[in-house]
Every structure is written in C-alpha cells, then in structure tokens.
Protein backbone atom coordinates (compact mmCIF):
# COMPACT_ATOMS: atom_id res chain seq x y z
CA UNK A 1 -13.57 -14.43 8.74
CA UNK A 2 -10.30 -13.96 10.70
CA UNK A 3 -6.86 -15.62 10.65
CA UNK A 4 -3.82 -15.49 8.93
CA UNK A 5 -3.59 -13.69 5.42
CA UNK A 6 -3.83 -16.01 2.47
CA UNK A 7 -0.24 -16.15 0.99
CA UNK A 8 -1.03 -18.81 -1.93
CA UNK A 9 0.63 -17.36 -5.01
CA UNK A 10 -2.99 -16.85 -5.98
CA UNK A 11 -3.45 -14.11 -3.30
CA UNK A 12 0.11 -12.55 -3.35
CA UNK A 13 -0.06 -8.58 -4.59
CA UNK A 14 1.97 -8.96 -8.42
CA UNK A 15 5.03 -6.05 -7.41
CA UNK A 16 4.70 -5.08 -11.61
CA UNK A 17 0.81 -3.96 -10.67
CA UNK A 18 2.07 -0.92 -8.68
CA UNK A 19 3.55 0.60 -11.80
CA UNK A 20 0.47 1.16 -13.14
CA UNK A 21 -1.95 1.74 -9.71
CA UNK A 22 -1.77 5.55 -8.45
CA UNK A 23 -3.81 6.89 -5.38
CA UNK A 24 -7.40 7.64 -5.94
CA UNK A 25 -6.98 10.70 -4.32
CA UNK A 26 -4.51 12.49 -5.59
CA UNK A 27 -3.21 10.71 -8.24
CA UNK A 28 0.01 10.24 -7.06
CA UNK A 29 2.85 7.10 -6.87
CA UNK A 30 1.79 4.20 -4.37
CA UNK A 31 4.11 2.55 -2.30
CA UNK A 32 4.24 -1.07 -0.77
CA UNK A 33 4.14 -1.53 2.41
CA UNK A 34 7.73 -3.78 3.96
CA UNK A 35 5.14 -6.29 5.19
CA UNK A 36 3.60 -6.06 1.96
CA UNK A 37 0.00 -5.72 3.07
CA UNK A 38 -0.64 -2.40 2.39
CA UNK A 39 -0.39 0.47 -0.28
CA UNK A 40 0.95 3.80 0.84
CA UNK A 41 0.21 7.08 -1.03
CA UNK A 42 2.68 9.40 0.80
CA UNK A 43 1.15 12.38 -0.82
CA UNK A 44 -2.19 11.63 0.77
CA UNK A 45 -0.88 10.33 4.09
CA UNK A 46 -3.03 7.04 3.62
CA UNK A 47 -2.89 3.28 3.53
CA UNK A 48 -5.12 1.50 1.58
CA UNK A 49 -5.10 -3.01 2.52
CA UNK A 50 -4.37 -5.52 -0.31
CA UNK A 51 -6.66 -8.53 0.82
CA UNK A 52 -6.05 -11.88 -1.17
CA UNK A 53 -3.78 -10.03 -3.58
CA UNK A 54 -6.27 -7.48 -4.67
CA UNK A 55 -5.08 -3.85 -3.27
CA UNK A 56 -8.34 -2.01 -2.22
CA UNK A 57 -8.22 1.74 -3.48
CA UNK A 58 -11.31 3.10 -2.25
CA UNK A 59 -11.49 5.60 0.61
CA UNK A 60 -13.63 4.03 2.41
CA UNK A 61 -11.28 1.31 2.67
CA UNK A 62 -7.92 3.22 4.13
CA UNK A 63 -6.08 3.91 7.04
CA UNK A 64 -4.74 7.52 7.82
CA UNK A 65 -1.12 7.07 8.33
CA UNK A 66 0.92 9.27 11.00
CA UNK A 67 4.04 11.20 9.11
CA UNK A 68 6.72 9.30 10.99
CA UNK A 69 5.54 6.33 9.90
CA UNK A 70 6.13 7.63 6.11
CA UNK A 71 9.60 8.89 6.70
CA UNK A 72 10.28 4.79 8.27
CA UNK A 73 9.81 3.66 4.10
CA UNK A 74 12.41 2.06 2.78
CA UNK A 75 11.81 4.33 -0.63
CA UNK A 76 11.79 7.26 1.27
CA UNK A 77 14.92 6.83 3.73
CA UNK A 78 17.71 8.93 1.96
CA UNK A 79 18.71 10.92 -1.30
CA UNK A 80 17.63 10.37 -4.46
C-alpha cells in the first residue's frame, strides 16, 4: 500500500508524546524529524518512521542516519 502519508488528525504524531518516548537503544532523547516523519535518536545515529501517527521504535524498523545529516537538526544547530 503506497501513496501519500495519511495526515488526518487521526494519524498526525501528538508533539507532547516525544517527552515521554526515548530510543530503544540507548535510552536517550528522540528528536522529530522537520518533515515530521521520523524520530531521530542522535546518540544512536538512527531514524526510526512514524506511520499513521504511531512512531515505530523497534530496530528492525530504522534507518542508520549519516552524521551530517544530524548536525542539519534544527535542535542541534547552535549553543545551548
């Protein structure tokens, strides 16, 4: 089944989730992606997809993701 994402309000990733998600692998912060489709655990170097809202934490399910495309976040773009 291919297409467009869903983008009902049904299907759209809830921003106050992330405050309680953390990578599966090292425990650590996630971060959403600008396009919000993705979760990023810059710790781990990995994406993991949020299909129809629901973000998919397994390992099986994410992407490796190359450095420079960690230091392009938003979150992660200057001093704290």
């Amino acid at each position: 089944m291919s297409g467009t994402p869903d983008t009902s309000p049904r299907h759209v990733f809830d921003v106050k989730t992330l405050e309680m998600l953390v990578c599966p692998l090292t425990k650590t912060r996630l971060t959403l992606s600008a396009d919000r489709s993705e979760l990023i655990s810059v710790a781990a170097r990995l994406a993991f997809p949020i299909i129809k809202g629901v973000p998919l934490l397994s390992l099986d399910e994410a992407r490796n993701v190359e450095p420079e495309a960690l230091r392009q976040l938003p979150e992660l773009g200057g001093e704290h």
